[in-house]
C-alpha atoms as a PDB file:
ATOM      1  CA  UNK A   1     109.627  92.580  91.108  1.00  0.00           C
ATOM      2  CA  UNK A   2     106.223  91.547  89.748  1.00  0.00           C
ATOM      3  CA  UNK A   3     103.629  90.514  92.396  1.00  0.00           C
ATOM      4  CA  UNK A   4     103.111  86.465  92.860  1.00  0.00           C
ATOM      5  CA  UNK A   5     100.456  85.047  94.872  1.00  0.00           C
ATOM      6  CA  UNK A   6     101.060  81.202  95.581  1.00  0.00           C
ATOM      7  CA  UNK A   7      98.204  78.970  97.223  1.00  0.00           C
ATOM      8  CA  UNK A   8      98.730  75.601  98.575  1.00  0.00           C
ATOM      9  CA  UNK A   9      96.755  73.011 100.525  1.00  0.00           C
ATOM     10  CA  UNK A  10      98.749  72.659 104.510  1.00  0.00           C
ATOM     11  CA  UNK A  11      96.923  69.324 105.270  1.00  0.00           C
ATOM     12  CA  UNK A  12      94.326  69.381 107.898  1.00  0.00           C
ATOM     13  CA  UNK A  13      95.926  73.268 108.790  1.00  0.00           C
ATOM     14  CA  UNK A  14      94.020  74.307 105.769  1.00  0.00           C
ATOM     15  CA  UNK A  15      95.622  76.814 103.431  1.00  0.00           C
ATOM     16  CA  UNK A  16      98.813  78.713 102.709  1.00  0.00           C
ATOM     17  CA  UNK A  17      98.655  81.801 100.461  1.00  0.00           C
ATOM     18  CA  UNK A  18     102.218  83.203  99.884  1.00  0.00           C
ATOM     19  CA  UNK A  19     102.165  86.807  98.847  1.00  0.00           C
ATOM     20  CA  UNK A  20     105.500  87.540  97.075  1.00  0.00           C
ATOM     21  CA  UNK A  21     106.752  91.253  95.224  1.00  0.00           C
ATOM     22  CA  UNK A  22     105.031  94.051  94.869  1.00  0.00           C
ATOM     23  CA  UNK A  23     101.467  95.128  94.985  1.00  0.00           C
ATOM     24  CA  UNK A  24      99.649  98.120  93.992  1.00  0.00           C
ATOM     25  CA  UNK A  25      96.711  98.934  92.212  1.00  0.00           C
ATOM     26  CA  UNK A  26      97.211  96.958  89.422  1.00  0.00           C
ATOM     27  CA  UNK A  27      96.978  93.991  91.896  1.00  0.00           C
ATOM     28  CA  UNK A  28      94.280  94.320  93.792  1.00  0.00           C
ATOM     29  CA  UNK A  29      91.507  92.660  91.702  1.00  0.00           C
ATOM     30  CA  UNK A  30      93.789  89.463  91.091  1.00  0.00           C
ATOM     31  CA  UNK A  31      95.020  89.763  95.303  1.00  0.00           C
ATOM     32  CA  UNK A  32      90.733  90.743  96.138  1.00  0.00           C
ATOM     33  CA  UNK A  33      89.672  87.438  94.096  1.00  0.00           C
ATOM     34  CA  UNK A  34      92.448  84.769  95.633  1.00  0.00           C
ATOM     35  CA  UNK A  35      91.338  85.904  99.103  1.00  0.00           C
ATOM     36  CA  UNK A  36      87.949  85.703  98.672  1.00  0.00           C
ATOM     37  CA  UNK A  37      88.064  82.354  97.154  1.00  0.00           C
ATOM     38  CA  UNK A  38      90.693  81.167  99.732  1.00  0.00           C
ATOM     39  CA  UNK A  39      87.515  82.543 102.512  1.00  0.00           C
ATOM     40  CA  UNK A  40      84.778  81.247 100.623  1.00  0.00           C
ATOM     41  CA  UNK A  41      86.678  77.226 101.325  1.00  0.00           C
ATOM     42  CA  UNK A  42      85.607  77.709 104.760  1.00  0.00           C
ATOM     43  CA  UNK A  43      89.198  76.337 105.771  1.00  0.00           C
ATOM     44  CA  UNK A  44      91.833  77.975 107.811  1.00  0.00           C
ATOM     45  CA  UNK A  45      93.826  80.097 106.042  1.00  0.00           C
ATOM     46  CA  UNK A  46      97.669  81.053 106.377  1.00  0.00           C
ATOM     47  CA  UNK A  47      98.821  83.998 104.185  1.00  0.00           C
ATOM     48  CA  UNK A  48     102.086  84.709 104.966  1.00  0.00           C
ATOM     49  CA  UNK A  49     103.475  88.507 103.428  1.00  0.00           C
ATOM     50  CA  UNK A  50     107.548  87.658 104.349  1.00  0.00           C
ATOM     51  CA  UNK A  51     108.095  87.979 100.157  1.00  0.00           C
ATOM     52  CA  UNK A  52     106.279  90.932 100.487  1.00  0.00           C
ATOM     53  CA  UNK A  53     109.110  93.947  98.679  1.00  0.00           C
ATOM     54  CA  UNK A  54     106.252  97.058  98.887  1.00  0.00           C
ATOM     55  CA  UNK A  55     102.331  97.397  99.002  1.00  0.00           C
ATOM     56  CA  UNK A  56     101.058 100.556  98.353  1.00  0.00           C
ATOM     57  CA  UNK A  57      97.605 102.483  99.845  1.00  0.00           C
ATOM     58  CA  UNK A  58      95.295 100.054  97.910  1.00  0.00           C
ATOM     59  CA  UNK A  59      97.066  96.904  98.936  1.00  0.00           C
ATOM     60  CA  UNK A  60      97.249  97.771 102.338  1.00  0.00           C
ATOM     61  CA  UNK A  61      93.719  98.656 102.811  1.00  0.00           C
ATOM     62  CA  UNK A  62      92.607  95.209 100.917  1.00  0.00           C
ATOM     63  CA  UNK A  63      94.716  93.261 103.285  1.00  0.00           C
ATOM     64  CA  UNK A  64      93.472  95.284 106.292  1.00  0.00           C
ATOM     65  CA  UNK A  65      89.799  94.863 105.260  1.00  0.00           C
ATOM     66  CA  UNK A  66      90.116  91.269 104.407  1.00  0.00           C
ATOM     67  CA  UNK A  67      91.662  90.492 107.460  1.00  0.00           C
ATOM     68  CA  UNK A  68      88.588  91.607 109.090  1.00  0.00           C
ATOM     69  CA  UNK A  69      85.975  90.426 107.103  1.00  0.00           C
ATOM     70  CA  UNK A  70      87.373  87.216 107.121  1.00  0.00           C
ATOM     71  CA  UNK A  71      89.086  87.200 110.854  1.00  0.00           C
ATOM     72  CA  UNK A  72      87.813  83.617 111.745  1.00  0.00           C
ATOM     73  CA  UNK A  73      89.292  81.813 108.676  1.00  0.00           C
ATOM     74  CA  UNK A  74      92.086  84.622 107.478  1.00  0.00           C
ATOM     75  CA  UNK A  75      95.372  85.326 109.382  1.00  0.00           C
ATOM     76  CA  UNK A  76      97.568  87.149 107.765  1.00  0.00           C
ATOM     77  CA  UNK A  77     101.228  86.322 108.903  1.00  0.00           C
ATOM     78  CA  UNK A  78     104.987  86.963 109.347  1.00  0.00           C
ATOM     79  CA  UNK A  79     105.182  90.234 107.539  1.00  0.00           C
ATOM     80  CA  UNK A  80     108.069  91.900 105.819  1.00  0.00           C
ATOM     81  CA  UNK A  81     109.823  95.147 107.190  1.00  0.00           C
ATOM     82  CA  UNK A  82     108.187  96.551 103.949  1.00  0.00           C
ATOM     83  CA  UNK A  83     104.538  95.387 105.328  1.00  0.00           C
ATOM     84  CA  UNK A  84     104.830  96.885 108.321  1.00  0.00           C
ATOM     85  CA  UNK A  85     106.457  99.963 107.032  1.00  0.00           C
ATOM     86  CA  UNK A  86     103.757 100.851 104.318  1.00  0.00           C
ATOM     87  CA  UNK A  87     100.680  99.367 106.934  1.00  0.00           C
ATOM     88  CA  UNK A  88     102.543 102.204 109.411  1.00  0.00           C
ATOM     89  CA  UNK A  89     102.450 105.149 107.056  1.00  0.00           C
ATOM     90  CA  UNK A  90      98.903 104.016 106.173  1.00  0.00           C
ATOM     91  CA  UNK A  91      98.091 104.280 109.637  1.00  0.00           C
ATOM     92  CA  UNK A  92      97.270 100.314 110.100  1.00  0.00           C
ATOM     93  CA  UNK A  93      98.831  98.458 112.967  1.00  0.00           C
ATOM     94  CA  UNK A  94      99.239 100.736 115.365  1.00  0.00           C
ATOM     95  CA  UNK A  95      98.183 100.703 119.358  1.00  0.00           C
ATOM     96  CA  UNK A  96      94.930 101.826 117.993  1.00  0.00           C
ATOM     97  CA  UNK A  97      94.601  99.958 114.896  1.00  0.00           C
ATOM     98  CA  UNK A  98      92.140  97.356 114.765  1.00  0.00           C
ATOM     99  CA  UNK A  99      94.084  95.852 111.729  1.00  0.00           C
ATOM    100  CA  UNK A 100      96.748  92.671 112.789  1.00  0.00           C
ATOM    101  CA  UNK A 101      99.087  93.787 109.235  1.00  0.00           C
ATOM    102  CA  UNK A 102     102.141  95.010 111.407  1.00  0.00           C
END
């Protein structure tokens, strides 16, 4: 399944990015420009990873390091099995992970 990225105004909740498929490195300029331009509206922002079917080391680490450069405007929620599998093996989201992917 090809990756999809879907953005959407919620109202006065701000935004909701929907992350569908898969993403690897061919996805990460494309995934690296939506986030930064969903930040840079200075608006809440939802992005929900449930379509989420695999993200490999790349992904993962975009995701994790977005999440923190942009923790007061950027949640990233309700992640697949898949997102918390690869953020696992990638060692994000664990007890000692600062990262909030799994």
């Amino acid at each position: 399944m090809v990756a999809g990225i879907g953005v959407r105004e919620r109202g006065e909740e701000g935004v909701l990015v929907e992350l569908r498929g898969e993403f690897d490195q061919h996805d990460l300029a494309n995934l690296r420009e939506i986030l930064d331009s969903v930040a840079a509206l200075d608006r809440p922002a939802l992005v929900d990873l449930a379509g989420v079917t695999f993200l490999d080391v790349g992904a993962v680490r975009e995701l994790a390091l977005r999440s923190q450069l942009y923790a007061h405007r950027l949640t990233l929620h309700n992640p697949s099995w898949q997102v918390r599998a690869s953020a696992a093996a990638c060692g994000f989201g664990g007890a000692r992970s600062r990262s909030t992917l799994a």
